[in-house]
PDB file of N, CA and C in Angstrom:
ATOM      1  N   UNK A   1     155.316  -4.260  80.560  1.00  0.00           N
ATOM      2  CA  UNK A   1     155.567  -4.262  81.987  1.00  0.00           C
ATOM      3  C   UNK A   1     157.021  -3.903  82.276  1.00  0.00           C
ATOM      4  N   UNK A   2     158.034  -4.157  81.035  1.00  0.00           N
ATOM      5  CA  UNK A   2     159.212  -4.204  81.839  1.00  0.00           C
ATOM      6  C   UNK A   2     159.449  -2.408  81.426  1.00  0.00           C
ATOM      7  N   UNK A   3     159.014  -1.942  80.658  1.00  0.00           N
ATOM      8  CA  UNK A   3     159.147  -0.633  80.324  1.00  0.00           C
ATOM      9  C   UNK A   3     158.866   0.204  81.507  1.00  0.00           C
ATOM     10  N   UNK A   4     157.332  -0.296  81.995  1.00  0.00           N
ATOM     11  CA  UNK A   4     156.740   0.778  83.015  1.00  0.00           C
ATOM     12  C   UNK A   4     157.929   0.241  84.327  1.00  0.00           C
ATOM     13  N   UNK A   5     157.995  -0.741  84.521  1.00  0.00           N
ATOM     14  CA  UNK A   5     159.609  -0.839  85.453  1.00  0.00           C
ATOM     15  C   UNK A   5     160.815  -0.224  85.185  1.00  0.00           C
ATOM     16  N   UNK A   6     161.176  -0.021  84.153  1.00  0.00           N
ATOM     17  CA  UNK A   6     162.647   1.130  83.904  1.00  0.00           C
ATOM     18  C   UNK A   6     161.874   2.273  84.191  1.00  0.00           C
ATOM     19  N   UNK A   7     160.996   2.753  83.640  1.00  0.00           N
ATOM     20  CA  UNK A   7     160.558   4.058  83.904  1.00  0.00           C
ATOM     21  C   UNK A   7     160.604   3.991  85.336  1.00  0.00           C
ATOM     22  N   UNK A   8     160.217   3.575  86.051  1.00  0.00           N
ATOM     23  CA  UNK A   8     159.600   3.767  87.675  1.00  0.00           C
ATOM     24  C   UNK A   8     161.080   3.815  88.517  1.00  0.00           C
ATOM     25  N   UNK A   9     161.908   3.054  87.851  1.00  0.00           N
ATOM     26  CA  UNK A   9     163.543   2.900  88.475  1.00  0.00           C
ATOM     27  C   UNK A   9     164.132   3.704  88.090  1.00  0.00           C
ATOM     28  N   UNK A  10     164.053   4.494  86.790  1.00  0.00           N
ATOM     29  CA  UNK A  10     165.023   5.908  86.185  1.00  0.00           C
ATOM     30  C   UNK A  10     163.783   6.754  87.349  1.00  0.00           C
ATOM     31  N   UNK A  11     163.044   7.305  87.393  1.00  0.00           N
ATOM     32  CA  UNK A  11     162.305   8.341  88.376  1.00  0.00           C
ATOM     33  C   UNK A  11     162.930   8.104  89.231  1.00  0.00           C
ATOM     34  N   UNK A  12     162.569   6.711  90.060  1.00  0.00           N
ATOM     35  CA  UNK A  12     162.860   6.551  91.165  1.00  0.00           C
ATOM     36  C   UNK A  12     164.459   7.547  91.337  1.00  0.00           C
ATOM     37  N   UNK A  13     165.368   6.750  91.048  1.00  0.00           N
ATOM     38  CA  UNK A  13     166.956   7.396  90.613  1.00  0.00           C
ATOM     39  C   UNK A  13     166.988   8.823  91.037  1.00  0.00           C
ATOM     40  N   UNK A  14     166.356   9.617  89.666  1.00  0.00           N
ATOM     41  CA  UNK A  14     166.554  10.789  89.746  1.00  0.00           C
ATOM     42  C   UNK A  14     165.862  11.814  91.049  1.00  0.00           C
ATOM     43  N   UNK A  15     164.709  11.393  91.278  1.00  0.00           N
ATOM     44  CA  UNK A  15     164.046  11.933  92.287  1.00  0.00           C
ATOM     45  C   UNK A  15     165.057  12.028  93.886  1.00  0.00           C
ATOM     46  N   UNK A  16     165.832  10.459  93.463  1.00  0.00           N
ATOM     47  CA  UNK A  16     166.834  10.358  94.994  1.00  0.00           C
ATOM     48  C   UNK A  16     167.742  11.576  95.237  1.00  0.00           C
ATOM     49  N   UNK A  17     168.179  11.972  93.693  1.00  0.00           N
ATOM     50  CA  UNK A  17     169.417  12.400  93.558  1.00  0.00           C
ATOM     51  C   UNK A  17     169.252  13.638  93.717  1.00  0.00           C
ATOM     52  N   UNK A  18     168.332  14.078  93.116  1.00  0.00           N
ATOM     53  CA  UNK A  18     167.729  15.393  93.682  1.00  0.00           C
ATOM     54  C   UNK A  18     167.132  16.235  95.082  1.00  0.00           C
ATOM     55  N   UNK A  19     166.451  14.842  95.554  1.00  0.00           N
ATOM     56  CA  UNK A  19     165.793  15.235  96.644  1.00  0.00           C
ATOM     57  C   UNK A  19     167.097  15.499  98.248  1.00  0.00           C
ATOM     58  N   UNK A  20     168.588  15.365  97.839  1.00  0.00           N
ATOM     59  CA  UNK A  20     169.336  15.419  98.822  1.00  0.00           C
ATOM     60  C   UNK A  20     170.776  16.727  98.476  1.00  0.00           C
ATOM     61  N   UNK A  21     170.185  17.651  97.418  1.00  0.00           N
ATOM     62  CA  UNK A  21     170.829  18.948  96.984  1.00  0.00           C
ATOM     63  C   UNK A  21     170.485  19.912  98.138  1.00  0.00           C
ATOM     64  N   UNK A  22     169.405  20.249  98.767  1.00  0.00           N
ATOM     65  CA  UNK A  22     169.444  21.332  99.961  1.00  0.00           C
ATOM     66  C   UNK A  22     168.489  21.138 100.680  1.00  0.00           C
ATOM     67  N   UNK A  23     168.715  21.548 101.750  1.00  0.00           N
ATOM     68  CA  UNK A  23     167.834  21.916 102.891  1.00  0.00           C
ATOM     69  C   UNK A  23     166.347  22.395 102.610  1.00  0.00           C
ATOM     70  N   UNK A  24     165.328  21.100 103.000  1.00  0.00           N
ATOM     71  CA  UNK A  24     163.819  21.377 102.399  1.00  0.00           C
ATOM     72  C   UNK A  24     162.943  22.334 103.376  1.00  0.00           C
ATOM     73  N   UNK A  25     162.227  22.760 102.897  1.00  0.00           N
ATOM     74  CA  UNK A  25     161.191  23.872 104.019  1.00  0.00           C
ATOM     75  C   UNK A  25     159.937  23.086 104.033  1.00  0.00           C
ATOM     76  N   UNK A  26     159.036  23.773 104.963  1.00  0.00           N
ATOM     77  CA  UNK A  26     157.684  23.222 105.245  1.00  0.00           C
ATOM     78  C   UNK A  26     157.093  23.710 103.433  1.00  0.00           C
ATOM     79  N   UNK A  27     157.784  24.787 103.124  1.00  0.00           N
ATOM     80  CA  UNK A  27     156.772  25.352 102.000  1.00  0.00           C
ATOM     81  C   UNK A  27     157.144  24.065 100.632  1.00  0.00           C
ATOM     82  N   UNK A  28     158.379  23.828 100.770  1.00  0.00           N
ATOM     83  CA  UNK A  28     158.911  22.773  99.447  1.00  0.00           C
ATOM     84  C   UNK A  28     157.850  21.821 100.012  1.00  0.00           C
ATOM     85  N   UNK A  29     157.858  21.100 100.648  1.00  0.00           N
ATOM     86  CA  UNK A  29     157.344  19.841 101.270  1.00  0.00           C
ATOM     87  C   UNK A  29     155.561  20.091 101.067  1.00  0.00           C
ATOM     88  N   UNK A  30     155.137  21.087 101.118  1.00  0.00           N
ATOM     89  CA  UNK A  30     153.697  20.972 100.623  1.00  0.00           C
ATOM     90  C   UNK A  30     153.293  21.386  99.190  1.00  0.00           C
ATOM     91  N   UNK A  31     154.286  22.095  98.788  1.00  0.00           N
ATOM     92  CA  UNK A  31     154.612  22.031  97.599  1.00  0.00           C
ATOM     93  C   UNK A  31     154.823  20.558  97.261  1.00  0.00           C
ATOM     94  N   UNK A  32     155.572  19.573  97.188  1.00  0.00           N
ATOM     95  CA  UNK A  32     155.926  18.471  97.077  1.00  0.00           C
ATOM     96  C   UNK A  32     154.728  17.290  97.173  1.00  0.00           C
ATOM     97  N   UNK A  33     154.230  17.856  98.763  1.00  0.00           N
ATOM     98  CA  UNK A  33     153.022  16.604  98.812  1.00  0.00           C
ATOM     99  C   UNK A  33     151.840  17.085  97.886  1.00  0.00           C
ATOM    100  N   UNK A  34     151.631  18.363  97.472  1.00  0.00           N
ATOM    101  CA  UNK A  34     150.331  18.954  96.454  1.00  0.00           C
ATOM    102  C   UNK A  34     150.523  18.427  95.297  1.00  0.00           C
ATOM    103  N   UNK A  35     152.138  17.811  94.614  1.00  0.00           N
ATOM    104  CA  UNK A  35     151.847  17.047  93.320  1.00  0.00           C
ATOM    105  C   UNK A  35     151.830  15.661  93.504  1.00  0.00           C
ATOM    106  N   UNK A  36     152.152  14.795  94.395  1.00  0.00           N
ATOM    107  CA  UNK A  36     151.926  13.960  94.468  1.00  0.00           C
ATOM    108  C   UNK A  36     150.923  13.439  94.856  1.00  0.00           C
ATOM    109  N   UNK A  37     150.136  14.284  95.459  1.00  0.00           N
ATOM    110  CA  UNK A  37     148.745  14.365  95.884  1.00  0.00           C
ATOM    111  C   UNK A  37     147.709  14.126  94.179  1.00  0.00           C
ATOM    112  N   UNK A  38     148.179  15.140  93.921  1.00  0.00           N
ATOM    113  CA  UNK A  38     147.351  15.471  92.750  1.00  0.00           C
ATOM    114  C   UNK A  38     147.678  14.239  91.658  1.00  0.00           C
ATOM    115  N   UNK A  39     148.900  13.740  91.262  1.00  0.00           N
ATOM    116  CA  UNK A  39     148.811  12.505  90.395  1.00  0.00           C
ATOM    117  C   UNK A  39     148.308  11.773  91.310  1.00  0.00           C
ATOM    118  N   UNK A  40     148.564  11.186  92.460  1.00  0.00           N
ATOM    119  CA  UNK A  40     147.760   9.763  92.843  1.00  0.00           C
ATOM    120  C   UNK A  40     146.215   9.684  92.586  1.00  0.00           C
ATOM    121  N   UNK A  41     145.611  11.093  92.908  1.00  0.00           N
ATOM    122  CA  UNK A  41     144.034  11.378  92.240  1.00  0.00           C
ATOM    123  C   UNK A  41     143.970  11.062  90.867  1.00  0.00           C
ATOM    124  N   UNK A  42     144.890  11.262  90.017  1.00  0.00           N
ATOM    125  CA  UNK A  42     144.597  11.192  88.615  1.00  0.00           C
ATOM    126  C   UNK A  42     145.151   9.462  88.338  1.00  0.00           C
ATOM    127  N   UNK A  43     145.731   9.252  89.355  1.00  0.00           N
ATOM    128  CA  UNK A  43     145.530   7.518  89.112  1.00  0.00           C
ATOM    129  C   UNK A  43     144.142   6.557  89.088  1.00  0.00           C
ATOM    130  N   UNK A  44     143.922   7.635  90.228  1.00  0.00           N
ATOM    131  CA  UNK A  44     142.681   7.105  91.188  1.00  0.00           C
ATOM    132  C   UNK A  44     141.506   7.584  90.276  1.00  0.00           C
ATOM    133  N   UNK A  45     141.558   7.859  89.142  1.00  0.00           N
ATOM    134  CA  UNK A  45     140.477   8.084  88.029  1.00  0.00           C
ATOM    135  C   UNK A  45     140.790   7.345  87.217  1.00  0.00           C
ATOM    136  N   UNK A  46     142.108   6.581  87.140  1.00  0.00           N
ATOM    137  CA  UNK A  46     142.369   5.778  85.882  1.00  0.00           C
ATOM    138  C   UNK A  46     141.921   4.398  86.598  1.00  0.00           C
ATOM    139  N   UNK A  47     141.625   4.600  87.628  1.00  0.00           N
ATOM    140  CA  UNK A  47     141.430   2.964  88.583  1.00  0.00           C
ATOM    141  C   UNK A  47     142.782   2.148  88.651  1.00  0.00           C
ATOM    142  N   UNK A  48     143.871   2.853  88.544  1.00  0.00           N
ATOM    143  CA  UNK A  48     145.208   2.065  89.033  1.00  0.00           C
ATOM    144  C   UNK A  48     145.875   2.904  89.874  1.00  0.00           C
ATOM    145  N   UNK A  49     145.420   3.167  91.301  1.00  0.00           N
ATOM    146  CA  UNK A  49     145.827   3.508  92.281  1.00  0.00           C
ATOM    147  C   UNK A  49     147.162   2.259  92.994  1.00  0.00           C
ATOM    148  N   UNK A  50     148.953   2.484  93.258  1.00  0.00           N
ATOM    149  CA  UNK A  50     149.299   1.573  94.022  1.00  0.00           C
ATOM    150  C   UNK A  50     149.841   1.931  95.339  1.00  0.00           C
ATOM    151  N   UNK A  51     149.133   1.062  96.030  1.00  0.00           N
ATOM    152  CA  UNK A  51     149.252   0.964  97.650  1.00  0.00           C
ATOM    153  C   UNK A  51     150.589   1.688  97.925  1.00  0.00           C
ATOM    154  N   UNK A  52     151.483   1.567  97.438  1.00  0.00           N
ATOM    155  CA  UNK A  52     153.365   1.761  97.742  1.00  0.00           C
ATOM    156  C   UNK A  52     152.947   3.536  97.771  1.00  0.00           C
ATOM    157  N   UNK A  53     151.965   3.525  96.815  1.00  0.00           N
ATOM    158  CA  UNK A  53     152.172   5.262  96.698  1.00  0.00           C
ATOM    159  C   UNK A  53     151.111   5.794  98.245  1.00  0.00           C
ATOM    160  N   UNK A  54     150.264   5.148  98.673  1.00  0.00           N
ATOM    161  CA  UNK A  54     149.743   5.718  99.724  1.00  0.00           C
ATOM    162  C   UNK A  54     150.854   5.706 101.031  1.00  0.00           C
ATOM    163  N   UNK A  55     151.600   4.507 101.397  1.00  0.00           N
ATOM    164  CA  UNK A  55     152.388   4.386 101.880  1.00  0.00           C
ATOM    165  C   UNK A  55     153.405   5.552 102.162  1.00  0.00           C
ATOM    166  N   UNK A  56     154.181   5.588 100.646  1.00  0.00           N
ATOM    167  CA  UNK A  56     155.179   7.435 100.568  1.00  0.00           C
ATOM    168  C   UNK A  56     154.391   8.181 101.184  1.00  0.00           C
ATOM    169  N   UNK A  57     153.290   8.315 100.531  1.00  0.00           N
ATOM    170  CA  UNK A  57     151.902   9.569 101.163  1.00  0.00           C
ATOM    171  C   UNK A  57     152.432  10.002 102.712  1.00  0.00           C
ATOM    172  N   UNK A  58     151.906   8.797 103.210  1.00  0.00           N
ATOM    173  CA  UNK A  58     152.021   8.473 104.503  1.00  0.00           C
ATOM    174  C   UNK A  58     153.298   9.048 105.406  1.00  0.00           C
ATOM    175  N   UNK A  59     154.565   7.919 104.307  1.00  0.00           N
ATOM    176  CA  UNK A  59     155.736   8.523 105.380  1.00  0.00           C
ATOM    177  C   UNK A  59     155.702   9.965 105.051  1.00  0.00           C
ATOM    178  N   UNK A  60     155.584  10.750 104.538  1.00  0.00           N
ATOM    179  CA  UNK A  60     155.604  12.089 103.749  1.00  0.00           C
ATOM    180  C   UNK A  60     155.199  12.913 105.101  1.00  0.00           C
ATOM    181  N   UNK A  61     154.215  12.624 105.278  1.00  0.00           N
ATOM    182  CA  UNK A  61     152.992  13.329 106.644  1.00  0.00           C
ATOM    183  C   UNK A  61     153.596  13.277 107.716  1.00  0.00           C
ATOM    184  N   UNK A  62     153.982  11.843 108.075  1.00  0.00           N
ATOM    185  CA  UNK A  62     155.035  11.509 109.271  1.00  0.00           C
ATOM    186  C   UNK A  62     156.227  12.394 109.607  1.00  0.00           C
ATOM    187  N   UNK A  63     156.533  12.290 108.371  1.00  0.00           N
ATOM    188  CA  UNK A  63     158.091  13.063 108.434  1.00  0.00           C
ATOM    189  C   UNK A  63     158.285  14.652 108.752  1.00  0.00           C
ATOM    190  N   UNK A  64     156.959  14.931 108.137  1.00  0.00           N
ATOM    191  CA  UNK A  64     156.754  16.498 108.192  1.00  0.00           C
ATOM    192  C   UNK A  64     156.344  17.020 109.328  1.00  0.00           C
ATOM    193  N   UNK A  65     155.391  16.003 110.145  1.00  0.00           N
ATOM    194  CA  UNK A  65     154.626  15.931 111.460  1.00  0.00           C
ATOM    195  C   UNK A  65     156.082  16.004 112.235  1.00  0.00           C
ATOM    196  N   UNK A  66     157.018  15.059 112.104  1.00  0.00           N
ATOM    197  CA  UNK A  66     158.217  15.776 113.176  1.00  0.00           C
ATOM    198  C   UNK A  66     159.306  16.424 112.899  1.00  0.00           C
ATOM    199  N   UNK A  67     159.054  17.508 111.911  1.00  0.00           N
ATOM    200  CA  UNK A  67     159.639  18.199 111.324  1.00  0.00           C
ATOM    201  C   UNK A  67     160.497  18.295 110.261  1.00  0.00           C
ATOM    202  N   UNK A  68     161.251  16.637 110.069  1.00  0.00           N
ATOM    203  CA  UNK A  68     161.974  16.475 109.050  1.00  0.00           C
ATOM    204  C   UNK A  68     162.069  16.560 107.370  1.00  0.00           C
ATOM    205  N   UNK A  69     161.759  18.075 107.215  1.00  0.00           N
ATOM    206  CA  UNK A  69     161.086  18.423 105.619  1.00  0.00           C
ATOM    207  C   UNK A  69     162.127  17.543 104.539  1.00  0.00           C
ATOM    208  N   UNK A  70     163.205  17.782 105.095  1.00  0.00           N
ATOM    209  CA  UNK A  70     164.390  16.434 103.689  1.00  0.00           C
ATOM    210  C   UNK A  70     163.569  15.714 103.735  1.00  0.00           C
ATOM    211  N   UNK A  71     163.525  14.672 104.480  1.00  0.00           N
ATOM    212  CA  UNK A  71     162.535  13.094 104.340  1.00  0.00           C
ATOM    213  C   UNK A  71     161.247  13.573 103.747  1.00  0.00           C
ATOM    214  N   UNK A  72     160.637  14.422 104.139  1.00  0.00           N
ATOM    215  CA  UNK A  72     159.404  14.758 103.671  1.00  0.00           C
ATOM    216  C   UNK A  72     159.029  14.669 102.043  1.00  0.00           C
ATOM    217  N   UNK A  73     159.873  15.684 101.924  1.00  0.00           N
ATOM    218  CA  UNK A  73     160.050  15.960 100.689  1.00  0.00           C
ATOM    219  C   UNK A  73     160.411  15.089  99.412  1.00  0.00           C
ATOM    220  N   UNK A  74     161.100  14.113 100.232  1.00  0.00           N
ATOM    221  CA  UNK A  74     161.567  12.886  99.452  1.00  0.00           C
ATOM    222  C   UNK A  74     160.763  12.000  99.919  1.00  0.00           C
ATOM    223  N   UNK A  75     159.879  11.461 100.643  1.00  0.00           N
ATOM    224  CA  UNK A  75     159.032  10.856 100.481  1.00  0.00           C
ATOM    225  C   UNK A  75     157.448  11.322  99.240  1.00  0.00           C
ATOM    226  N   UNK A  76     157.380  12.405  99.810  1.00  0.00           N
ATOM    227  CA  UNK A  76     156.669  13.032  98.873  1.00  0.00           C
ATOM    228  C   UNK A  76     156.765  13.007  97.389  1.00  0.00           C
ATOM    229  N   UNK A  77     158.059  13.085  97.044  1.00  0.00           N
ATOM    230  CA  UNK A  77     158.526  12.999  95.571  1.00  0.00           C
ATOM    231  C   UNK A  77     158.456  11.622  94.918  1.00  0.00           C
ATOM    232  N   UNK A  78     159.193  10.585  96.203  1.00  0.00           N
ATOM    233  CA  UNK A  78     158.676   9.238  95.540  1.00  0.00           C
ATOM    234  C   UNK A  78     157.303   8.757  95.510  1.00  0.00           C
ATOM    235  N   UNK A  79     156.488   9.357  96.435  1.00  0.00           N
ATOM    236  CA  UNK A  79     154.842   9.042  95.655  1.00  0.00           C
ATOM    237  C   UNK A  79     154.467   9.696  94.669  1.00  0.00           C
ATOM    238  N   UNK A  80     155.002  10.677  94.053  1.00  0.00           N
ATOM    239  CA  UNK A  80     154.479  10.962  92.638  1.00  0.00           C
ATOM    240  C   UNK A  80     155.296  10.513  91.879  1.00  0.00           C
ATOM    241  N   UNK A  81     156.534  10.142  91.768  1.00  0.00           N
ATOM    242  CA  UNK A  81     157.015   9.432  90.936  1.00  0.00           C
ATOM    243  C   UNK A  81     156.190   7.808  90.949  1.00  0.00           C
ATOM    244  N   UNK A  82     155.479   7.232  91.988  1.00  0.00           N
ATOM    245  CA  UNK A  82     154.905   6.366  91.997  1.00  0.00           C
ATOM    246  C   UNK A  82     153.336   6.311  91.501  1.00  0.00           C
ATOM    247  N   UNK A  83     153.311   7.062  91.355  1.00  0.00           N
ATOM    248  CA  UNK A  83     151.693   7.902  91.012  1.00  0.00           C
ATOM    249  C   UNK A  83     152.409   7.926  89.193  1.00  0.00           C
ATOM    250  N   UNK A  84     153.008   8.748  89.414  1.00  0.00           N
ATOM    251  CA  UNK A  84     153.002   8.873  87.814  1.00  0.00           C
ATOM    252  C   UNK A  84     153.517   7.474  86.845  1.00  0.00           C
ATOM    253  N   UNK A  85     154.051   6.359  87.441  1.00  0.00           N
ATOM    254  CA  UNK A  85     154.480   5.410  86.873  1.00  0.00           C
ATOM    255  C   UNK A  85     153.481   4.376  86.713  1.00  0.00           C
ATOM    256  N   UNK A  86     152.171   4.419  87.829  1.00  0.00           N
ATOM    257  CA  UNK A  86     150.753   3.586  87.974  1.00  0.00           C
ATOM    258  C   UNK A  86     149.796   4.639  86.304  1.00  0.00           C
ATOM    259  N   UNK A  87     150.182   5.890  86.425  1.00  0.00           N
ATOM    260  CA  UNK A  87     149.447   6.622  85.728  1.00  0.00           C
ATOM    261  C   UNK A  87     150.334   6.234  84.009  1.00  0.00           C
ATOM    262  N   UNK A  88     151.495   6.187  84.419  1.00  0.00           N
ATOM    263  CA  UNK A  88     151.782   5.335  82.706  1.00  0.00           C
ATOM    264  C   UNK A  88     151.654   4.194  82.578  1.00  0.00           C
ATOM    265  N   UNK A  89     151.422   3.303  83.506  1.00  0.00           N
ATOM    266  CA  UNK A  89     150.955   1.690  83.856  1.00  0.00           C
ATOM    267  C   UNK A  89     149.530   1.734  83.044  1.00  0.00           C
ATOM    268  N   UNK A  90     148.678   2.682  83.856  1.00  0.00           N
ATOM    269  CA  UNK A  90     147.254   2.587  82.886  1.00  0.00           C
ATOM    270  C   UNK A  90     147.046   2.387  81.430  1.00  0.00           C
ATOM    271  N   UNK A  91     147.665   3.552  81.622  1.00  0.00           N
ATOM    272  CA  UNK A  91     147.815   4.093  79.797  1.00  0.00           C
ATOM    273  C   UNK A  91     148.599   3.223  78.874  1.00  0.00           C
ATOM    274  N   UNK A  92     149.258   2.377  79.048  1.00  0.00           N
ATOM    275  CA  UNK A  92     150.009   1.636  78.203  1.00  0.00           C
ATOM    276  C   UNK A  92     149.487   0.407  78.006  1.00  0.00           C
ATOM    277  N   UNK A  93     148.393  -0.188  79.529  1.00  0.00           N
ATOM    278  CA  UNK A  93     147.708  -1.025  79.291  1.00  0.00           C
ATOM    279  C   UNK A  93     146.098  -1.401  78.836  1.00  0.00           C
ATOM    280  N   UNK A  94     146.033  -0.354  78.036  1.00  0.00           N
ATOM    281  CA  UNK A  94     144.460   0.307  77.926  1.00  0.00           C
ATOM    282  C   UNK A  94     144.491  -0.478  76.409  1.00  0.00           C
ATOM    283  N   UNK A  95     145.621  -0.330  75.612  1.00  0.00           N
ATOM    284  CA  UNK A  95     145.681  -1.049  74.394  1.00  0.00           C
ATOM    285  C   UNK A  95     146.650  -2.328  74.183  1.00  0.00           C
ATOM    286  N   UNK A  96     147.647  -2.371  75.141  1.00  0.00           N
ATOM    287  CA  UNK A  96     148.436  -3.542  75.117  1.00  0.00           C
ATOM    288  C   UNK A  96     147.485  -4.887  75.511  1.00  0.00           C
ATOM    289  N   UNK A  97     146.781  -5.138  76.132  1.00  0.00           N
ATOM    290  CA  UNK A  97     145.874  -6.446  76.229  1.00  0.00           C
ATOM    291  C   UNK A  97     145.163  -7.328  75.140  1.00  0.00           C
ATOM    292  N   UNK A  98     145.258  -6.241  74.125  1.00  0.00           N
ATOM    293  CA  UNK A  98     144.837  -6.232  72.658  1.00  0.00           C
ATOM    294  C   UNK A  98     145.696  -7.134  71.922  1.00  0.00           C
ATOM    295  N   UNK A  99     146.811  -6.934  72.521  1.00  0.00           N
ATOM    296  CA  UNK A  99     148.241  -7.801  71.663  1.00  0.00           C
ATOM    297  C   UNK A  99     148.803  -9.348  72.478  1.00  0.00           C
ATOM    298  N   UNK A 100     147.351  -9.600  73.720  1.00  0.00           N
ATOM    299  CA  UNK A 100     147.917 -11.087  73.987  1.00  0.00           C
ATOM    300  C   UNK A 100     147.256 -11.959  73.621  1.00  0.00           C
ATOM    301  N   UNK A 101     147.931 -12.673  73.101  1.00  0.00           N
ATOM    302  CA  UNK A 101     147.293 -14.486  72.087  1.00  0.00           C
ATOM    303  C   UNK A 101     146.082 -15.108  72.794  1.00  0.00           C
ATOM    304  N   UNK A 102     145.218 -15.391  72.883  1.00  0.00           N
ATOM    305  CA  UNK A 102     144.118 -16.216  73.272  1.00  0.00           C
ATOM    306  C   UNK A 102     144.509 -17.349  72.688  1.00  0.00           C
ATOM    307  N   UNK A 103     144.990 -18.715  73.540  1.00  0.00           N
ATOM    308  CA  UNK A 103     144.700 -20.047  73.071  1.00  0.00           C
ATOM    309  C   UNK A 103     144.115 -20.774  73.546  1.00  0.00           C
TER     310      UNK A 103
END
């Protein structure tokens, strides 16, 4: 657990740092929401979909709806960074349950 938490806080990080280098377009921003789109689906097959990531989804749409593609875009980015951190959440816990003590 505390792994898939550094991971989700180094993304988180970098995604910030990036997402405020230039001026976003409608085209980055659906570009942007099409991968985060696409991992939250591939969560949503692992059955660990998290709410926080529909949320980004959300502000993502909002933001774009009144034009503001920066926010967009960076909302957008933090739901796939949130998508992809539920999607290494799965996967790490598919065999780790294996390794807790029954007493």
């Amino acid at each position: 657990m505390l792994k898939s938490t550094l991971l989700l806080a180094a993304v988180l990080l970098i995604t910030g740092a990036t997402s405020t280098l230039a001026a976003s377009s409608e085209d980055d921003f659906k570009a942007a929401y099409a991968a985060a789109e696409a991992a939250n689906k591939e969560a949503g097959a692992l059955r660990d979909q998290w709410t926080v990531t529909a949320s980004a989804l959300a502000d993502a749409k909002k933001a774009a709806e009144k034009g503001d593609f920066d926010q967009a875009v960076a909302s957008s980015r933090e739901a796939e960074a949130l998508a992809k951190a539920s999607i290494y959440q799965a996967n790490s816990e598919k065999e780790a349950w294996k390794a807790i003590e029954i007493r």
